[in-house]
Protein backbone atom coordinates (compact mmCIF):
# COMPACT_ATOMS: atom_id res chain seq x y z
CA UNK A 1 -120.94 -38.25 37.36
CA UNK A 2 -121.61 -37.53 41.00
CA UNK A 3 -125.18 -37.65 43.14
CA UNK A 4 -128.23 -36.59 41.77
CA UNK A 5 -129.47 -33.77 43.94
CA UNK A 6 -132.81 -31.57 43.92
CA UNK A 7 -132.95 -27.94 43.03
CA UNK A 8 -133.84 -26.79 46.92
CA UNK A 9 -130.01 -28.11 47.44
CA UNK A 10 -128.57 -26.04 44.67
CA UNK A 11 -127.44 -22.77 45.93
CA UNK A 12 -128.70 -19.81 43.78
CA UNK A 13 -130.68 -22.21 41.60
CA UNK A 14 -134.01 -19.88 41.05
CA UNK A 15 -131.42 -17.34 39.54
CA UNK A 16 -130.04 -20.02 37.41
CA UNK A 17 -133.21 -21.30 35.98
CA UNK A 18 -134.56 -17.63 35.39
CA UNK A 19 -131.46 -16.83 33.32
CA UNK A 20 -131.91 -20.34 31.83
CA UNK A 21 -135.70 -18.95 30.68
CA UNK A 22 -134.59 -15.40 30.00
CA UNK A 23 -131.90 -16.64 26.97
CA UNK A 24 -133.76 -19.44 25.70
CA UNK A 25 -137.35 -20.23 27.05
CA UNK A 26 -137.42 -23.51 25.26
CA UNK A 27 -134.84 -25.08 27.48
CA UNK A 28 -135.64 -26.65 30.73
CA UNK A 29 -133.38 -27.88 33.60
CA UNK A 30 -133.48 -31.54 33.99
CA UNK A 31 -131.22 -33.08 36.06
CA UNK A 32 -128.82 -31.49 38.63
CA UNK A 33 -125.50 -33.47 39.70
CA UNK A 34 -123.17 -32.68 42.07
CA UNK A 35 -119.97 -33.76 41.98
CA UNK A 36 -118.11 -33.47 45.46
CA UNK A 37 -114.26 -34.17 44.24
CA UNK A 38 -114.73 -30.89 42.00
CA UNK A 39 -116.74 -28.79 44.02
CA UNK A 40 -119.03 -27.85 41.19
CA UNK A 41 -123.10 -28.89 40.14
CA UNK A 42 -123.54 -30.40 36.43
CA UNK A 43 -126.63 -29.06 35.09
CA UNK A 44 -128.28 -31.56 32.41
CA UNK A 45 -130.78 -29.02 30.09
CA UNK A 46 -133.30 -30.46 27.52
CA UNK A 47 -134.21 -28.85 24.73
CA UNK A 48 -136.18 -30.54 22.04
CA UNK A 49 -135.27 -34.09 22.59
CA UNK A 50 -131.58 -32.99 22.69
CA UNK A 51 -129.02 -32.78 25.74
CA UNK A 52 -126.68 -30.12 27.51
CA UNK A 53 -124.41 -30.79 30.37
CA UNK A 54 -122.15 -28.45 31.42
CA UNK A 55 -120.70 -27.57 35.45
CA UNK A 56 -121.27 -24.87 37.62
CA UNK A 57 -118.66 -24.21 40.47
CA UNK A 58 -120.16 -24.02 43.88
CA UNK A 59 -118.32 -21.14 44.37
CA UNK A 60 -120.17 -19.25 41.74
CA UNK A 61 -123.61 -20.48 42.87
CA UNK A 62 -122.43 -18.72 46.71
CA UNK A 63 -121.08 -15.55 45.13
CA UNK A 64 -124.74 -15.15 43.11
CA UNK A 65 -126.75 -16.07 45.98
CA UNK A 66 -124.24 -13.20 47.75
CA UNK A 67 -124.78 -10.42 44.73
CA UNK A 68 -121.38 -10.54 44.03
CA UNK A 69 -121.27 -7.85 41.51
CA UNK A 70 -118.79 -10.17 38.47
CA UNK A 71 -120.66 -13.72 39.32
CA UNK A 72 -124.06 -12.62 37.15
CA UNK A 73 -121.08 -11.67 34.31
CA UNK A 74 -119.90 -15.13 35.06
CA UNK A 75 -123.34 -17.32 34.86
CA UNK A 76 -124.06 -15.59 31.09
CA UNK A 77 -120.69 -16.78 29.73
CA UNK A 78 -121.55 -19.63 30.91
CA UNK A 79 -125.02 -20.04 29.53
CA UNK A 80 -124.24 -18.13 26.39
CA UNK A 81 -121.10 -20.35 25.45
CA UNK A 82 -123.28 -23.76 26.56
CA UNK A 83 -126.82 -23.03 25.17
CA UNK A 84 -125.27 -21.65 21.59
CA UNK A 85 -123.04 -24.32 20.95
CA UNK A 86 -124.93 -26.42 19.06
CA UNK A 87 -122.04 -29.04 19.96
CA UNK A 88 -123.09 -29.07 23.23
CA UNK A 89 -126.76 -30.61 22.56
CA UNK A 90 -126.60 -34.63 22.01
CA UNK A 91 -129.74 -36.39 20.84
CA UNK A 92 -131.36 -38.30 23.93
């Protein structure tokens, strides 16, 4: 799974969490992992008693927190694929 970390580590997390709120404000984030071997941060989301994990590439985190024009793009794919899928969100 990799080490539990705090937001304050996570590169471009405020932007994260604020497009988090913006889609769905019921949803907070509630544990971060990161996972060294891949590079990327897990992000564990709760919603109503129900769980989403899905990764984040630390590359993708930099080019955000750089205002890399394609990386905000990027992060809504992400969210939109992850917080629709109703798949995705496993009773706790």
């Amino acid at each position: 799974m990799g080490m539990q970390v705090t937001k304050d580590i996570v590169p471009s997390f405020e932007i994260v969490e604020d497009k988090i709120k913006d889609m769905d404000g019921a949803v907070i984030i509630f544990r971060i992992f990161y996972i060294p071997e891949k590079l990327t941060y897990s992000f564990q989301l709760l919603r109503n008693n129900r769980i989403c994990m899905f990764e984040i590439t630390r590359q993708l985190l930099d080019d955000l927190k750089n205002r890399r024009p394609s990386a905000d793009d990027e992060l809504t794919n992400i969210l939109n694929t992850h917080l629709k899928d109703s798949g995705c969100w496993s009773k706790s």
